[in-house]
Protein backbone atom coordinates (compact mmCIF):
# COMPACT_ATOMS: atom_id res chain seq x y z
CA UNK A 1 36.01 -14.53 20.16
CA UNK A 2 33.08 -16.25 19.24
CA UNK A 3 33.10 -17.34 15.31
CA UNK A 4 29.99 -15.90 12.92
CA UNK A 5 27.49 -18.29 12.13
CA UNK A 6 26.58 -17.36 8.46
CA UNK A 7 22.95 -19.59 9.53
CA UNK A 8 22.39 -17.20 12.00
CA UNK A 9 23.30 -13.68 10.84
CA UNK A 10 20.37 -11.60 10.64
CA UNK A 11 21.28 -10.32 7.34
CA UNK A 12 21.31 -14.10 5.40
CA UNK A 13 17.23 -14.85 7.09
CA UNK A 14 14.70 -14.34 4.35
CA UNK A 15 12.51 -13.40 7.47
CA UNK A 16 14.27 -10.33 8.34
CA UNK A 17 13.81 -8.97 4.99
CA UNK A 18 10.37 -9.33 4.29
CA UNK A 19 9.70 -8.43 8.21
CA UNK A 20 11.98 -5.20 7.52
CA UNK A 21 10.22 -4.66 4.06
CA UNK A 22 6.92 -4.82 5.79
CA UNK A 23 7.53 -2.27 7.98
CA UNK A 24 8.89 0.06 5.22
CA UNK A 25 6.02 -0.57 2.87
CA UNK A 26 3.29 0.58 6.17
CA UNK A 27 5.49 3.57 6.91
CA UNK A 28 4.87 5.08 3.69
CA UNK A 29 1.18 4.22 3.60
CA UNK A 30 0.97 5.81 6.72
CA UNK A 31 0.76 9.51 6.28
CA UNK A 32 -1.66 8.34 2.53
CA UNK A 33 -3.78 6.98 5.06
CA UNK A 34 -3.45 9.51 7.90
CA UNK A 35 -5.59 11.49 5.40
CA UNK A 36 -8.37 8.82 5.34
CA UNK A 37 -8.08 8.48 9.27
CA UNK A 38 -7.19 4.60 8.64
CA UNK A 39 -4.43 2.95 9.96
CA UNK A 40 -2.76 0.22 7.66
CA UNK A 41 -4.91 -3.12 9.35
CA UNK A 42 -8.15 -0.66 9.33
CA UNK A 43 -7.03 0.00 5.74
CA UNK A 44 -6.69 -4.32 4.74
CA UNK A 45 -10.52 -4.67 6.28
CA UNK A 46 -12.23 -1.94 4.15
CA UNK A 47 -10.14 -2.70 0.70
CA UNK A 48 -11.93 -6.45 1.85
CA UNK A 49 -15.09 -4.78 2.17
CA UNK A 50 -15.12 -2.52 -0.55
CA UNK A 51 -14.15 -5.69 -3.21
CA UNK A 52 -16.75 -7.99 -1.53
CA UNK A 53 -19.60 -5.17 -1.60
CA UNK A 54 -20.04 -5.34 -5.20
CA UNK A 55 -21.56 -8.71 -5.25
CA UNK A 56 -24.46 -7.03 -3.09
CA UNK A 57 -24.22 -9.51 -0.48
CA UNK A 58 -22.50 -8.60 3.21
CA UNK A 59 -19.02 -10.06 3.92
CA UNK A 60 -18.96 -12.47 6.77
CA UNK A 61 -16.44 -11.78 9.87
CA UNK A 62 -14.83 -14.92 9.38
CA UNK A 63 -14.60 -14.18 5.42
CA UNK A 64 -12.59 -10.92 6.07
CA UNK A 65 -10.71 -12.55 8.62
CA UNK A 66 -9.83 -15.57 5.92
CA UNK A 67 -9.01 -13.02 3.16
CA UNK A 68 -6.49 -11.29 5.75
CA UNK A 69 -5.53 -14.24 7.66
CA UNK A 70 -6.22 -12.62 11.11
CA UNK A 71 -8.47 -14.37 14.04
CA UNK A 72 -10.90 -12.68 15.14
CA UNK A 73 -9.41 -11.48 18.47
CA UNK A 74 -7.13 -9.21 16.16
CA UNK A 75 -10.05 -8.36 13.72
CA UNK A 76 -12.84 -7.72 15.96
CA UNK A 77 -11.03 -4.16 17.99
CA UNK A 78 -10.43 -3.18 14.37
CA UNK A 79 -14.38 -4.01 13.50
CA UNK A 80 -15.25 -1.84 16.81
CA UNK A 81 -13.06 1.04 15.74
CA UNK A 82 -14.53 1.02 11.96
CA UNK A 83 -17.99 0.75 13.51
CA UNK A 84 -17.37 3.17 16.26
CA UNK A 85 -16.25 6.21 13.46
CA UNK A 86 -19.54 5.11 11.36
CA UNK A 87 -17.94 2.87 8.18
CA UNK A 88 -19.55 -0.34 8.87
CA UNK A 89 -22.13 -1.79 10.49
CA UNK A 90 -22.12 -5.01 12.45
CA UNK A 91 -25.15 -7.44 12.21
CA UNK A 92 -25.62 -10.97 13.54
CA UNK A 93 -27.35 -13.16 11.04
CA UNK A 94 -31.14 -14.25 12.21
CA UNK A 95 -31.51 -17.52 11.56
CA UNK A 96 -27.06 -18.59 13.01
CA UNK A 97 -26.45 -16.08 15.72
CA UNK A 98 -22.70 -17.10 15.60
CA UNK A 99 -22.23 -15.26 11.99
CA UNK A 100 -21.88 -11.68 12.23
CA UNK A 101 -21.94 -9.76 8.62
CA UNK A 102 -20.54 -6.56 7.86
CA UNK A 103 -22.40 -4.06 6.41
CA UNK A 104 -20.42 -0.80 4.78
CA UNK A 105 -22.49 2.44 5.64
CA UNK A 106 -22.64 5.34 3.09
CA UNK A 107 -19.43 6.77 4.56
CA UNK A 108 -18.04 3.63 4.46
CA UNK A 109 -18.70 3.48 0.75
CA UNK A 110 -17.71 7.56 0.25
CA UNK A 111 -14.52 6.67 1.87
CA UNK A 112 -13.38 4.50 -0.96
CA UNK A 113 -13.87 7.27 -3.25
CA UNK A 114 -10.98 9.30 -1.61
CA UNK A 115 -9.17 5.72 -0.98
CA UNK A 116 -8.76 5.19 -5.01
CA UNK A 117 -5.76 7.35 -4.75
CA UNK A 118 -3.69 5.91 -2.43
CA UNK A 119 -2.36 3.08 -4.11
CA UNK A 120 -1.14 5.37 -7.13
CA UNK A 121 0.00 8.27 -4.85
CA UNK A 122 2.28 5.23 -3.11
CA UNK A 123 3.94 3.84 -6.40
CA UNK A 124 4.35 7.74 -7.50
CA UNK A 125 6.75 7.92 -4.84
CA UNK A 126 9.15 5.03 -5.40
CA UNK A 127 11.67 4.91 -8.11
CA UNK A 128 10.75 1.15 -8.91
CA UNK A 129 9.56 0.35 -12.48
CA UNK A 130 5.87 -0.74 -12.20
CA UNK A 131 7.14 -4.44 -14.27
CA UNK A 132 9.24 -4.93 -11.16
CA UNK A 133 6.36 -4.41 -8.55
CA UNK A 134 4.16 -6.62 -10.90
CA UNK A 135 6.93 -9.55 -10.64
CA UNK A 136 8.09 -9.01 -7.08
CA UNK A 137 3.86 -9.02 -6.26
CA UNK A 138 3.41 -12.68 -7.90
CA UNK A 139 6.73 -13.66 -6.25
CA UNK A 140 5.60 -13.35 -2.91
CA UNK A 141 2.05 -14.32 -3.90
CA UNK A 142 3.53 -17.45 -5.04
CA UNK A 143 5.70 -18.01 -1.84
CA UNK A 144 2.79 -17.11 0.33
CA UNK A 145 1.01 -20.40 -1.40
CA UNK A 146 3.72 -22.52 -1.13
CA UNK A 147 3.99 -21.98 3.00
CA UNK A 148 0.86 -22.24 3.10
CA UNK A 149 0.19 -25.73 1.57
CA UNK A 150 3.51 -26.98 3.29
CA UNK A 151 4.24 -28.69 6.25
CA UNK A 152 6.05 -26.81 9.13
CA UNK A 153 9.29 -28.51 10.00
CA UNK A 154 10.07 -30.33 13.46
């Protein structure tokens, strides 16, 4: 019989749970979003969108790609599809070629009128005290930084 490695149980790595609470959190944003005809990554670019669009200026590909920490060979089929249903527009800058902007269209910016529901329709259906969604959000916000300005291991 081989002996249990408590290192190695799937149950004891911190990555399991936040992989397994990720996958929770999407399935219940997906039929809130079925509604919108987003999926969950389609949903990430236009909340992106919708917050950069009030300073009047276009949000940069590689911006929205920063902001979601996804290259652009993951965030450009997502662009297509957003474009493709008539949300956004994509535009390469004049004078730089290599910077592409992104440009909501009116139904891009109707959409977030029916999208201002979604986030309170989701918390309606947990039994989790708001405080505790508050604390748990800065928690991983605050872990997130920390891997980020760290050094992976050898």
């Amino acid at each position: 019989m081989v002996q249990q490695d408590p290192a190695l149980a799937l149950d004891n790595q911190i990555c399991f749970a936040l992989y397994a609470l990720n996958r929770a959190v999407t399935a219940r944003y997906r039929p809130l979003l079925a509604e919108l005809e987003l999926t969950y990554p389609q949903y990430l670019v236009m909340l992106v969108l919708w917050e950069h669009g009030g300073d009047g200026e276009p949000a940069r590909v590689s911006d929205v790609g920063a902001r979601l920490r996804l290259d652009s060979g993951t965030l450009t089929p997502l662009l297509k599809r957003l474009q493709a249903r008539g949300l956004l527009t994509r535009q390469r800058q004049a004078n730089d070629e290599r910077v592409v902007r992104l440009v909501l269209t009116e139904a891009g910016w109707q959409l977030r009128t029916l999208a201002r529901q979604v986030p309170g329709r989701l918390i309606c259906g947990l039994d989790v005290e708001p405080q505790r969604l508050i604390a748990l959000k800065q928690e991983l916000r605050s872990l997130l930084v920390t891997l980020e300005n760290s050094e992976p291991s050898a």
